[in-house]
Protein backbone atom coordinates (compact mmCIF):
# COMPACT_ATOMS: atom_id res chain seq x y z
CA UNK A 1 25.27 -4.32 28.85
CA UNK A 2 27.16 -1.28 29.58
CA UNK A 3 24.74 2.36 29.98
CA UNK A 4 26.46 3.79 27.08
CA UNK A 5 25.29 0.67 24.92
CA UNK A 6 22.04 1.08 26.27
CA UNK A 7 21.75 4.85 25.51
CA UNK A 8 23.24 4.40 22.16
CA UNK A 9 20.57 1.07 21.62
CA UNK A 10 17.72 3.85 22.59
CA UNK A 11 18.65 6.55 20.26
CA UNK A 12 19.14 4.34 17.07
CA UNK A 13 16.05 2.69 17.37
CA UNK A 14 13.34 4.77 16.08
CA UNK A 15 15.96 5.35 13.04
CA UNK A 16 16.10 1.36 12.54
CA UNK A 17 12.40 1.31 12.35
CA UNK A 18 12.64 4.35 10.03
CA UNK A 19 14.47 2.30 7.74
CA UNK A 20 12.68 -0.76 8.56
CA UNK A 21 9.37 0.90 7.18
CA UNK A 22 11.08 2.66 4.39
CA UNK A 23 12.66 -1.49 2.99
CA UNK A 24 8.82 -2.44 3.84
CA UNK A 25 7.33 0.10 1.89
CA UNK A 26 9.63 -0.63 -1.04
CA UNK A 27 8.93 -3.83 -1.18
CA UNK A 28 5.14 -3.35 -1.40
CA UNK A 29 5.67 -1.29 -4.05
CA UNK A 30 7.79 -3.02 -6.21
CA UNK A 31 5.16 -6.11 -5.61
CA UNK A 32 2.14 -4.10 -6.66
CA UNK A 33 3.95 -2.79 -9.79
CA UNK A 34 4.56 -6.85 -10.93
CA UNK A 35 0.55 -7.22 -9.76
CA UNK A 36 -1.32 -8.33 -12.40
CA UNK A 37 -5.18 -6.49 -12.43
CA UNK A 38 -8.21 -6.09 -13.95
CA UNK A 39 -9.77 -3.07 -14.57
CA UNK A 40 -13.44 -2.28 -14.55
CA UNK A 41 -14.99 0.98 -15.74
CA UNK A 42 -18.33 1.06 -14.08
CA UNK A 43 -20.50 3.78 -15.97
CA UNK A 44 -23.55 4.14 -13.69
CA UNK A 45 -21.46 4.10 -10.65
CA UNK A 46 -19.30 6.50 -12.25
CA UNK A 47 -16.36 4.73 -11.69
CA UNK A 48 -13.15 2.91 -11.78
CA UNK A 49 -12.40 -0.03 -10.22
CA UNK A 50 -8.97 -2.02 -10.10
CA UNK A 51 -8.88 -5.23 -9.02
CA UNK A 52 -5.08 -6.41 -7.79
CA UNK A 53 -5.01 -9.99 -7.73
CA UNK A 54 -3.08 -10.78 -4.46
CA UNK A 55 0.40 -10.67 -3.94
CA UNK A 56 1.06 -14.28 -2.45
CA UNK A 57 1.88 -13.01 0.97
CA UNK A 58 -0.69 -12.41 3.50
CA UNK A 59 1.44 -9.41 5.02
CA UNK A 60 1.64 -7.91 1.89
CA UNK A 61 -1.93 -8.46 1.04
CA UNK A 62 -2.98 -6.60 4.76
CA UNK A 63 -0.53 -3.71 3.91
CA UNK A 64 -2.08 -3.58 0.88
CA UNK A 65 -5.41 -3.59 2.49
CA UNK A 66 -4.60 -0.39 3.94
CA UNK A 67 -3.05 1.58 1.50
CA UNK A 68 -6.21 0.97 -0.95
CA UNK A 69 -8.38 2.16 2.05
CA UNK A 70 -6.21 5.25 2.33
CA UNK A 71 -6.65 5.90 -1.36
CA UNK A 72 -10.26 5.01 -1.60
CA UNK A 73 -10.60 7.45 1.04
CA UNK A 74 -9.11 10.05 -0.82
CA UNK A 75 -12.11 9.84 -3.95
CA UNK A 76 -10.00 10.10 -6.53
CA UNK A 77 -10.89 10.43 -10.18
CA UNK A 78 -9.16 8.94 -13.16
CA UNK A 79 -7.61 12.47 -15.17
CA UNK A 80 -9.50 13.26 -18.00
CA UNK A 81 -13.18 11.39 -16.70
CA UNK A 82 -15.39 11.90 -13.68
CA UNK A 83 -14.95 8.16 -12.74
CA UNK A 84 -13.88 7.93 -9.01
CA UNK A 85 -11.22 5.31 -8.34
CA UNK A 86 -11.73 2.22 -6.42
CA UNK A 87 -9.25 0.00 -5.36
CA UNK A 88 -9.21 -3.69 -3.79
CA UNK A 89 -7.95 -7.12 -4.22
CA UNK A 90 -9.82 -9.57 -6.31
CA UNK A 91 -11.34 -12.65 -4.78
């Protein structure tokens, strides 16, 4: 492999990964929209939880992990209510 290759192999690749996170976050997406859920007001907790069945794919279901702990993190309340948000996937 030639230095210029090299170089040129070094500066793409944070933009490949760029994109690579950008197809991966799409795809989480689009497979939480199709997620069927239940949803659970819990009055005396004063709050909301939503319960995404999983999406089939053990990736997806960590990634998903994560976002829902970002978000939970965040204490959220549904518009209009005082009921904090709660995400997870159901058993």
């Amino acid at each position: 492999m030639t230095l210029l290759l090299q170089r040129l192999i070094r500066m793409m690749s944070p933009i490949i990964l760029a994109q690579e996170k950008k197809r991966n976050a799409r795809k989480l997406l689009q497979a939480l929209y199709r997620a069927k859920a239940n949803i659970i007001p819990e009055d005396q907790a004063k709050s909301l939880r939503v319960q995404v069945l999983g999406l089939g794919s053990t990736g997806l279901d960590q990634a998903l992990n994560g976002l829902f702990s970002e978000l939970n993190g965040l204490g959220a309340t549904y518009p209009g209510t005082d009921l904090r948000m709660i995400y997870e996937l159901a058993n």
